[in-house]
C-alpha atoms as a PDB file:
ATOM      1  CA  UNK A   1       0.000   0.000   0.000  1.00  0.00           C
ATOM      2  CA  UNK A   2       1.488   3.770  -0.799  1.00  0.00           C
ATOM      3  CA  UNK A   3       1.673   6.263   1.450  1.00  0.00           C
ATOM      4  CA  UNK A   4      -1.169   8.248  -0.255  1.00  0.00           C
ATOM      5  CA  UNK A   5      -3.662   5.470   0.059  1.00  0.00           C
ATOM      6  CA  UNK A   6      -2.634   5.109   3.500  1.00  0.00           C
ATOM      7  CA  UNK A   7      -5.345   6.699   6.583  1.00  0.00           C
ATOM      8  CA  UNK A   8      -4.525   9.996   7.421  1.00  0.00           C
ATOM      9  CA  UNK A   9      -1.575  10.373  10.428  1.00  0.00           C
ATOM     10  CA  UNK A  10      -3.683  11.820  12.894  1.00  0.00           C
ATOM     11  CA  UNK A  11      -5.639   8.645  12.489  1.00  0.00           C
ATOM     12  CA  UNK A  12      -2.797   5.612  12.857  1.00  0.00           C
ATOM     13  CA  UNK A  13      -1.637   4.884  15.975  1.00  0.00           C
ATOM     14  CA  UNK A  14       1.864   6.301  17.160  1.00  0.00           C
ATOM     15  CA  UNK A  15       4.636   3.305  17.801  1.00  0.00           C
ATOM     16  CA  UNK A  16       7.626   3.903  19.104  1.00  0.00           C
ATOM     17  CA  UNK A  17       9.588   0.528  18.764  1.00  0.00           C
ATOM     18  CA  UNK A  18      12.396  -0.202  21.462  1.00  0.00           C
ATOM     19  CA  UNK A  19      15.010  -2.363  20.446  1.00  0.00           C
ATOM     20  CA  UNK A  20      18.295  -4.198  21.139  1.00  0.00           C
ATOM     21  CA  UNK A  21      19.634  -6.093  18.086  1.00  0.00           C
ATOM     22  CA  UNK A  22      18.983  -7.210  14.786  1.00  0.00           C
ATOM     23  CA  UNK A  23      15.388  -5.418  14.280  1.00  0.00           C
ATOM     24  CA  UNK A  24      13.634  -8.815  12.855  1.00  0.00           C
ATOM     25  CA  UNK A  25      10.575  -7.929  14.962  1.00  0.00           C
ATOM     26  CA  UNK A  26      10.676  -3.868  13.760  1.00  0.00           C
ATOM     27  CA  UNK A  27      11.031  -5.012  10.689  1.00  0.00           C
ATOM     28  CA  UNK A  28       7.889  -6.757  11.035  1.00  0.00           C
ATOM     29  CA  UNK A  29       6.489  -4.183  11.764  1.00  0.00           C
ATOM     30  CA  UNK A  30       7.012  -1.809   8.819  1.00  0.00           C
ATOM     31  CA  UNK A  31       6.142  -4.738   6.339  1.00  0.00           C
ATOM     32  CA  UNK A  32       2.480  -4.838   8.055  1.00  0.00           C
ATOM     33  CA  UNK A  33       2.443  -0.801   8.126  1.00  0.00           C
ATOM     34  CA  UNK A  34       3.733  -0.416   4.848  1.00  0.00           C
ATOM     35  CA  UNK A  35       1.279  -3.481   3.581  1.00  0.00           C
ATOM     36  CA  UNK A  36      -2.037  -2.045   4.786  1.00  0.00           C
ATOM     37  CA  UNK A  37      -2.169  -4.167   7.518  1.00  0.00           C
ATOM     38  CA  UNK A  38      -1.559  -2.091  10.834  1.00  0.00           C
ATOM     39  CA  UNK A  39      -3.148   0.838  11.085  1.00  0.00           C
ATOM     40  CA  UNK A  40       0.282   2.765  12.812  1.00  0.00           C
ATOM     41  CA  UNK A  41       3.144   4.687  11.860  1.00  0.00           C
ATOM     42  CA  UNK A  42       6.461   4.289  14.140  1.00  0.00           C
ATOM     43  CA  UNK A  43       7.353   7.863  15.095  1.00  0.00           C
ATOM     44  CA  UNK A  44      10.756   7.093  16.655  1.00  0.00           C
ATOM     45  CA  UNK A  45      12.839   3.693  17.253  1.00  0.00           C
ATOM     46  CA  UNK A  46      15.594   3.421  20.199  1.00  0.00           C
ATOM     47  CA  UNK A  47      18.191   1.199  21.135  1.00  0.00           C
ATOM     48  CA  UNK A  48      20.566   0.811  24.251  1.00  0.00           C
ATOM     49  CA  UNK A  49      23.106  -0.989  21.583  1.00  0.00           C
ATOM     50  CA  UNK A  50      24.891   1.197  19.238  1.00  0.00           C
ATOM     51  CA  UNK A  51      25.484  -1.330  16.944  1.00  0.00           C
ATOM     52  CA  UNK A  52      22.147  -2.732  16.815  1.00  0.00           C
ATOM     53  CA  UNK A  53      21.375  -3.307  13.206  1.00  0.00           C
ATOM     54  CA  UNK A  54      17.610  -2.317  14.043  1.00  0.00           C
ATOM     55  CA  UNK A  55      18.914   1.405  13.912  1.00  0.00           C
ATOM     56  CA  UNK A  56      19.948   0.437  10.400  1.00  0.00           C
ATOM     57  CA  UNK A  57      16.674  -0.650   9.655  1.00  0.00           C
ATOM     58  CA  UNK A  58      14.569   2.566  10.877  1.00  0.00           C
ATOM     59  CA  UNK A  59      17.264   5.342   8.878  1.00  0.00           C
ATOM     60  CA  UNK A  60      16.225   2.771   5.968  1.00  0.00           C
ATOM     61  CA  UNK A  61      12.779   3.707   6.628  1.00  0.00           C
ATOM     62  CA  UNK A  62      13.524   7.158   7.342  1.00  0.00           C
ATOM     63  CA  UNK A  63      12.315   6.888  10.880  1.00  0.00           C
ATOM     64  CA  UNK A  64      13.822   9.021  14.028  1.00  0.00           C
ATOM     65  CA  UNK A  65      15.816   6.462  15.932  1.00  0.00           C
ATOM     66  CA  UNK A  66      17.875   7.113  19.365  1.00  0.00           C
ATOM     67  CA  UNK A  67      20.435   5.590  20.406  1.00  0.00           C
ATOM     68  CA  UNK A  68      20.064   5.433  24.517  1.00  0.00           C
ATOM     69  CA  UNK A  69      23.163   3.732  26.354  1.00  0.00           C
ATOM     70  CA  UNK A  70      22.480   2.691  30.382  1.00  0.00           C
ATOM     71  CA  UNK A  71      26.538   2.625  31.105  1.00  0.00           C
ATOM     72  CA  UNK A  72      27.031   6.440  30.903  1.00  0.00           C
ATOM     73  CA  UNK A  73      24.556   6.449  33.553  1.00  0.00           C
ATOM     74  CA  UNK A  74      25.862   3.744  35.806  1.00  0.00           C
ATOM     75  CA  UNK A  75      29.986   4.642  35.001  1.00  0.00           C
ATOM     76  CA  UNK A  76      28.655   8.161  36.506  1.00  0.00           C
ATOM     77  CA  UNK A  77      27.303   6.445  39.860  1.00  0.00           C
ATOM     78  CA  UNK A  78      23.765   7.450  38.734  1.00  0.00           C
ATOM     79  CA  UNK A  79      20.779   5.471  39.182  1.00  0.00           C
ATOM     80  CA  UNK A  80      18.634   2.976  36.927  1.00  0.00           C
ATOM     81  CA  UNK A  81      15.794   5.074  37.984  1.00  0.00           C
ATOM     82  CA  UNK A  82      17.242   8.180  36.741  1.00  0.00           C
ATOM     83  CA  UNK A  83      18.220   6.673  33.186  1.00  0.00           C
ATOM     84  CA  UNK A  84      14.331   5.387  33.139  1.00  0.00           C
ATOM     85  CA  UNK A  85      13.033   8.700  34.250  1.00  0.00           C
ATOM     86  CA  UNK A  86      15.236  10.773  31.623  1.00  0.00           C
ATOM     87  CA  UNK A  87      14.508   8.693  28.599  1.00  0.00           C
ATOM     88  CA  UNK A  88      10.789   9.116  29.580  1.00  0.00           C
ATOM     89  CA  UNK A  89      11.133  12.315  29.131  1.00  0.00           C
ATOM     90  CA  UNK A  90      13.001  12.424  26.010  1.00  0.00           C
ATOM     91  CA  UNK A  91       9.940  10.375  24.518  1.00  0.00           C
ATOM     92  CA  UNK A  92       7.651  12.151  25.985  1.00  0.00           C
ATOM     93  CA  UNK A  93       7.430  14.827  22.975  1.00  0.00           C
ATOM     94  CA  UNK A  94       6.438  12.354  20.494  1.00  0.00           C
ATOM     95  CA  UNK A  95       3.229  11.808  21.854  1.00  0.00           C
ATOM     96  CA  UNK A  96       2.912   7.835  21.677  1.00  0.00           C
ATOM     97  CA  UNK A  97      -0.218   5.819  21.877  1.00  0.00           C
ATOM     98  CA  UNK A  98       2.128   2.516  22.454  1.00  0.00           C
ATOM     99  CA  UNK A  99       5.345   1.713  23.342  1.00  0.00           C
ATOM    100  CA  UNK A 100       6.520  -1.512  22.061  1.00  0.00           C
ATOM    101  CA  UNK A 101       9.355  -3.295  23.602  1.00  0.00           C
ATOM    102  CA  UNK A 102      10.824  -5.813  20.348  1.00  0.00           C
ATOM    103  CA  UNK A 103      13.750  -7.666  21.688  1.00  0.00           C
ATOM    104  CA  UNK A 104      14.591  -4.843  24.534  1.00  0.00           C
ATOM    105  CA  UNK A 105      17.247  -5.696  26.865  1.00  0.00           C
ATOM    106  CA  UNK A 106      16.548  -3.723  29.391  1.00  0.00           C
ATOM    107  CA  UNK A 107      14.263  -4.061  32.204  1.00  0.00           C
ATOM    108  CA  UNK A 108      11.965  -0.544  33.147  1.00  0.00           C
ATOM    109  CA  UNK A 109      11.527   0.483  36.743  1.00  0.00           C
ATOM    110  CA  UNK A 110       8.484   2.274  37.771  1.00  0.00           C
ATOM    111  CA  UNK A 111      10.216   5.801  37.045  1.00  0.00           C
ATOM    112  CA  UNK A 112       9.970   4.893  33.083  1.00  0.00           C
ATOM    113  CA  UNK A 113       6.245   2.572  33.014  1.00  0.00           C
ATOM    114  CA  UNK A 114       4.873   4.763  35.355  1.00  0.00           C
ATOM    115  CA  UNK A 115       4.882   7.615  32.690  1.00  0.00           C
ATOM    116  CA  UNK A 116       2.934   5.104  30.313  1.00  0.00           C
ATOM    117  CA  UNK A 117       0.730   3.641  32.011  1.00  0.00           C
ATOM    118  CA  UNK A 118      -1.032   1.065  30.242  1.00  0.00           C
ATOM    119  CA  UNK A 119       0.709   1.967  26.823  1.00  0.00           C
ATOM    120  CA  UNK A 120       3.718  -0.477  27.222  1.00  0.00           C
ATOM    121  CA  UNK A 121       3.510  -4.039  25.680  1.00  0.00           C
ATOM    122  CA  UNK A 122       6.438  -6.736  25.307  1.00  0.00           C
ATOM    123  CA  UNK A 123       6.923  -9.525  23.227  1.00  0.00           C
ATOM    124  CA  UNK A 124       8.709 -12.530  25.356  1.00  0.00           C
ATOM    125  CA  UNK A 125       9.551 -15.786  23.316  1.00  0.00           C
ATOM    126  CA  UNK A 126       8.218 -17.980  25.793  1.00  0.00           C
ATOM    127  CA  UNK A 127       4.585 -18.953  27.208  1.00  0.00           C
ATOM    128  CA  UNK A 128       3.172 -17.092  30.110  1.00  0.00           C
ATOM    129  CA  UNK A 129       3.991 -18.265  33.426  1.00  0.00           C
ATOM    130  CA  UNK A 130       6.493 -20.541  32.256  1.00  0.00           C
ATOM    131  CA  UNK A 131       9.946 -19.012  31.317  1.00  0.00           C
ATOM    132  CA  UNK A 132      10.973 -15.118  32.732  1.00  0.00           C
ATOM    133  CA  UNK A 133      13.714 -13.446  31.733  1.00  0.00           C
ATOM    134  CA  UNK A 134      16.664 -14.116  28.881  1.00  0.00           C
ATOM    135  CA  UNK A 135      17.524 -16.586  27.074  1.00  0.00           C
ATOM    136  CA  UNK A 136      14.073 -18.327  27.184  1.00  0.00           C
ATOM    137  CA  UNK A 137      14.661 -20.056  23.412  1.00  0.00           C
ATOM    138  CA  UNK A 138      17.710 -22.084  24.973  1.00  0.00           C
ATOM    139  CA  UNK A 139      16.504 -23.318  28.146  1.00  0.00           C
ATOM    140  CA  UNK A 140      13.261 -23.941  26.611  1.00  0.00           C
ATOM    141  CA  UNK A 141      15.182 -26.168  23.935  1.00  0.00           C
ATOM    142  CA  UNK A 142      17.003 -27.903  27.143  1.00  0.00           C
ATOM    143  CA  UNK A 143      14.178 -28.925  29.002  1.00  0.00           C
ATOM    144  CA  UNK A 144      13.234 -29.832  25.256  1.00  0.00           C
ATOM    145  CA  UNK A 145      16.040 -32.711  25.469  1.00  0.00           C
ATOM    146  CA  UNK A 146      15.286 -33.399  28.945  1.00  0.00           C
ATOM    147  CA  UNK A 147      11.968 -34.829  28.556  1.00  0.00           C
ATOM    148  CA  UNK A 148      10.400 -31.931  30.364  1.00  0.00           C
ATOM    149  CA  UNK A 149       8.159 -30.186  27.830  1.00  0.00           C
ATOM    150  CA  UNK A 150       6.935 -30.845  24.787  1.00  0.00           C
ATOM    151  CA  UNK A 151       5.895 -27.018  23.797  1.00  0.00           C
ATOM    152  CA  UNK A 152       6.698 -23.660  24.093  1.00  0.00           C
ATOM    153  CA  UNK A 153       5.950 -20.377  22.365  1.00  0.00           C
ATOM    154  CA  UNK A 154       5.701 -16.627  22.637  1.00  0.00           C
ATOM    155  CA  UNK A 155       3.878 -13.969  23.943  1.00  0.00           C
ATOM    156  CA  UNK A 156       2.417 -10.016  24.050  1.00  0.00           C
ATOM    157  CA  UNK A 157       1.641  -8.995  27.119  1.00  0.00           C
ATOM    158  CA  UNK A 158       1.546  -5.761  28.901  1.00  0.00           C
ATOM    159  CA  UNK A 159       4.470  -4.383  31.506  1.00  0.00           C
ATOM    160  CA  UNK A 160       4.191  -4.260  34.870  1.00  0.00           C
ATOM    161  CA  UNK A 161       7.432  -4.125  37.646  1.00  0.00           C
ATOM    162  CA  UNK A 162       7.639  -8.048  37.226  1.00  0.00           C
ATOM    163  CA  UNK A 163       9.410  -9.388  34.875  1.00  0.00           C
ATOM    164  CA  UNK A 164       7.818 -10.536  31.570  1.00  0.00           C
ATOM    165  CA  UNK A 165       4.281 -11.108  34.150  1.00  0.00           C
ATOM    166  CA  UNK A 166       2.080  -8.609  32.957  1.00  0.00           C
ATOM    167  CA  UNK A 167      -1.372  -9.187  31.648  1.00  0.00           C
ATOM    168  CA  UNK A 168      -1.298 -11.064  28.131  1.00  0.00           C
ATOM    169  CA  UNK A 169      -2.547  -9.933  24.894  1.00  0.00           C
ATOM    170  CA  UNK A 170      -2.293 -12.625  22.859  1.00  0.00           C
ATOM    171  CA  UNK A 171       0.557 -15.767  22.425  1.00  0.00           C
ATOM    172  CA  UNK A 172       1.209 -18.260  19.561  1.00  0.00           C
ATOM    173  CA  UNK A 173       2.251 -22.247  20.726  1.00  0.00           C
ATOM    174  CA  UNK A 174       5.343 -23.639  19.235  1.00  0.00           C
ATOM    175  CA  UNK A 175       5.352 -27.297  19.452  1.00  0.00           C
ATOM    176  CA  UNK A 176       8.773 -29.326  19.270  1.00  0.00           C
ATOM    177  CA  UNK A 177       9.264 -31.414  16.485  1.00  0.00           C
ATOM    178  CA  UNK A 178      11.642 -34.745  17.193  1.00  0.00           C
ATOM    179  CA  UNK A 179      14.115 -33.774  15.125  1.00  0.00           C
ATOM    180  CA  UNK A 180      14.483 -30.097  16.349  1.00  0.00           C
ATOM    181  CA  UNK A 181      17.873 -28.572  16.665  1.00  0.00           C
ATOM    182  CA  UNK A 182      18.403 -25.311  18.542  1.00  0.00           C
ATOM    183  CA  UNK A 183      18.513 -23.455  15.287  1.00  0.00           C
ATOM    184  CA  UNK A 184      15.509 -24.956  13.978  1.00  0.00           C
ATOM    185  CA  UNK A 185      13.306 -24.506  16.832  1.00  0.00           C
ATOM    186  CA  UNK A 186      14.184 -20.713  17.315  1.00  0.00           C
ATOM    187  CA  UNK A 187      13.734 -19.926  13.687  1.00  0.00           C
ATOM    188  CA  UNK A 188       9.883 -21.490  14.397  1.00  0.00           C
ATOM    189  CA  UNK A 189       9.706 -19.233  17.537  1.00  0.00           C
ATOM    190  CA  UNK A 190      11.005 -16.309  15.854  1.00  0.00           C
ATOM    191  CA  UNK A 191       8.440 -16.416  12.682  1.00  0.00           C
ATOM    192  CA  UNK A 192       5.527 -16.988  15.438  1.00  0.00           C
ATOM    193  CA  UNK A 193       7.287 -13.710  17.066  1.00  0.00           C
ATOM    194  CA  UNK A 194       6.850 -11.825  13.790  1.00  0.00           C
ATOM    195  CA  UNK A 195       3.214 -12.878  13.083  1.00  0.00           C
ATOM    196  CA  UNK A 196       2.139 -12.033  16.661  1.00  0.00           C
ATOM    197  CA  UNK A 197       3.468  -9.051  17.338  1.00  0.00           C
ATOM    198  CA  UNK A 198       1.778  -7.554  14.504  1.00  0.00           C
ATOM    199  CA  UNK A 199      -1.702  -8.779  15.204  1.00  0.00           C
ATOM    200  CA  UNK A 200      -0.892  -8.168  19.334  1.00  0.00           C
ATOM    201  CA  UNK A 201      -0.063  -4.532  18.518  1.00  0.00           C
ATOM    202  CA  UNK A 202      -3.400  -3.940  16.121  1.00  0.00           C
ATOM    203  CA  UNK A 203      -5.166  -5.388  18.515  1.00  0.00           C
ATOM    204  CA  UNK A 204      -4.334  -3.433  21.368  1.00  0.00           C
ATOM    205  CA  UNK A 205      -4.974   0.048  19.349  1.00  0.00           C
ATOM    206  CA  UNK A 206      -8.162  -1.116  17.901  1.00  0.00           C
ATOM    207  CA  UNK A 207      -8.699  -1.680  21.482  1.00  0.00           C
ATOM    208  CA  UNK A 208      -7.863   2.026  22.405  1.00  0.00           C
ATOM    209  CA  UNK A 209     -10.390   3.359  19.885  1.00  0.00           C
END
């Protein structure tokens, strides 16, 4: 879909897209946008990794991106709570209706989510309830081999001070297959993670109407 068949700006829904690598999920993102099928634009993109090639991906696009380090912050003796509450406020001035956490590897105290209440959702490769924090594809691929589950999957859910606990928007099951390698499996997850986000994130502004 152009641009000029596109719905007028003041009626898509402002994204910005956090990141922390390669972008896969962003990326994802502008595909549906620029296909017609999410009714957003994404007004600015950050990363705490320079190098992240996500930040390639948005100047591609043409899209704002800022590159927001935590180590300045703690090499200066200065809180997490601080870096939260001064990025907040650096977003602040694009007016967001969602924030959209793709792959961020960094976790928000109340000083950032308390600004957006209610407008932050995260993707997590893993089921609810089942596997927190990093790394989730691996260990899920371990307990794989160990006989200990025979699924896993990924998620959309909103954040809240827990980690990766927050109420769920939607989440796509990834069985195991017998033959599954490491690299196999997460290329599954990740093509769930690029389908759901997409449909998580329409459905949470469609929501906000």
């Amino acid at each position: 879909m152009s641009s000029l068949s596109r719905p007028p700006s003041s009626q898509r829904a402002r994204l910005i897209v956090f990141i922390s690598g390669s972008g896969t999920n962003l990326q994802a993102i502008l595909d549906a946008i620029n296909e017609g099928a999410l009714n957003a634009e994404v007004v600015l993109v950050i990363s705490n990794r320079k190098q992240a090639y996500g930040l390639v991906r948005a100047a591609q696009a043409e899209i704002p991106t800022l590159y927001a380090p935590l180590k300045p912050y703690t090499e200066a003796g200065k809180s997490r709570e601080l870096y939260d509450a001064d990025l907040a406020e650096k977003i602040s001035a694009y007016q967001p209706d969602l924030l959209v956490l793709a792959g961020w590897m960094h976790i928000f105290t109340p000083a950032f989510l308390d600004q957006f209440a209610g407008r932050i959702i995260n993707l997590h490769p893993a089921l609810p309830g089942m596997l927190p924090g990093k790394d989730v594809i691996e260990l899920a691929y371990q307990l794989f081999q160990a006989g200990k589950i025979t699924e896993s999957g990924c998620m959309m859910h909103y954040v809240v001070p827990a980690v990766d606990a927050g109420p769920v928007i939607a989440q796509t099951v990834v069985p195991f297959q017998p033959d599954d390698t490491l690299e196999s499996f997460a290329a599954r997850i990740h093509a769930a993670e690029h389908e759901l986000i997409v449909a998580a994130i329409q459905q949470v502004i469609a929501g906000k109407k």
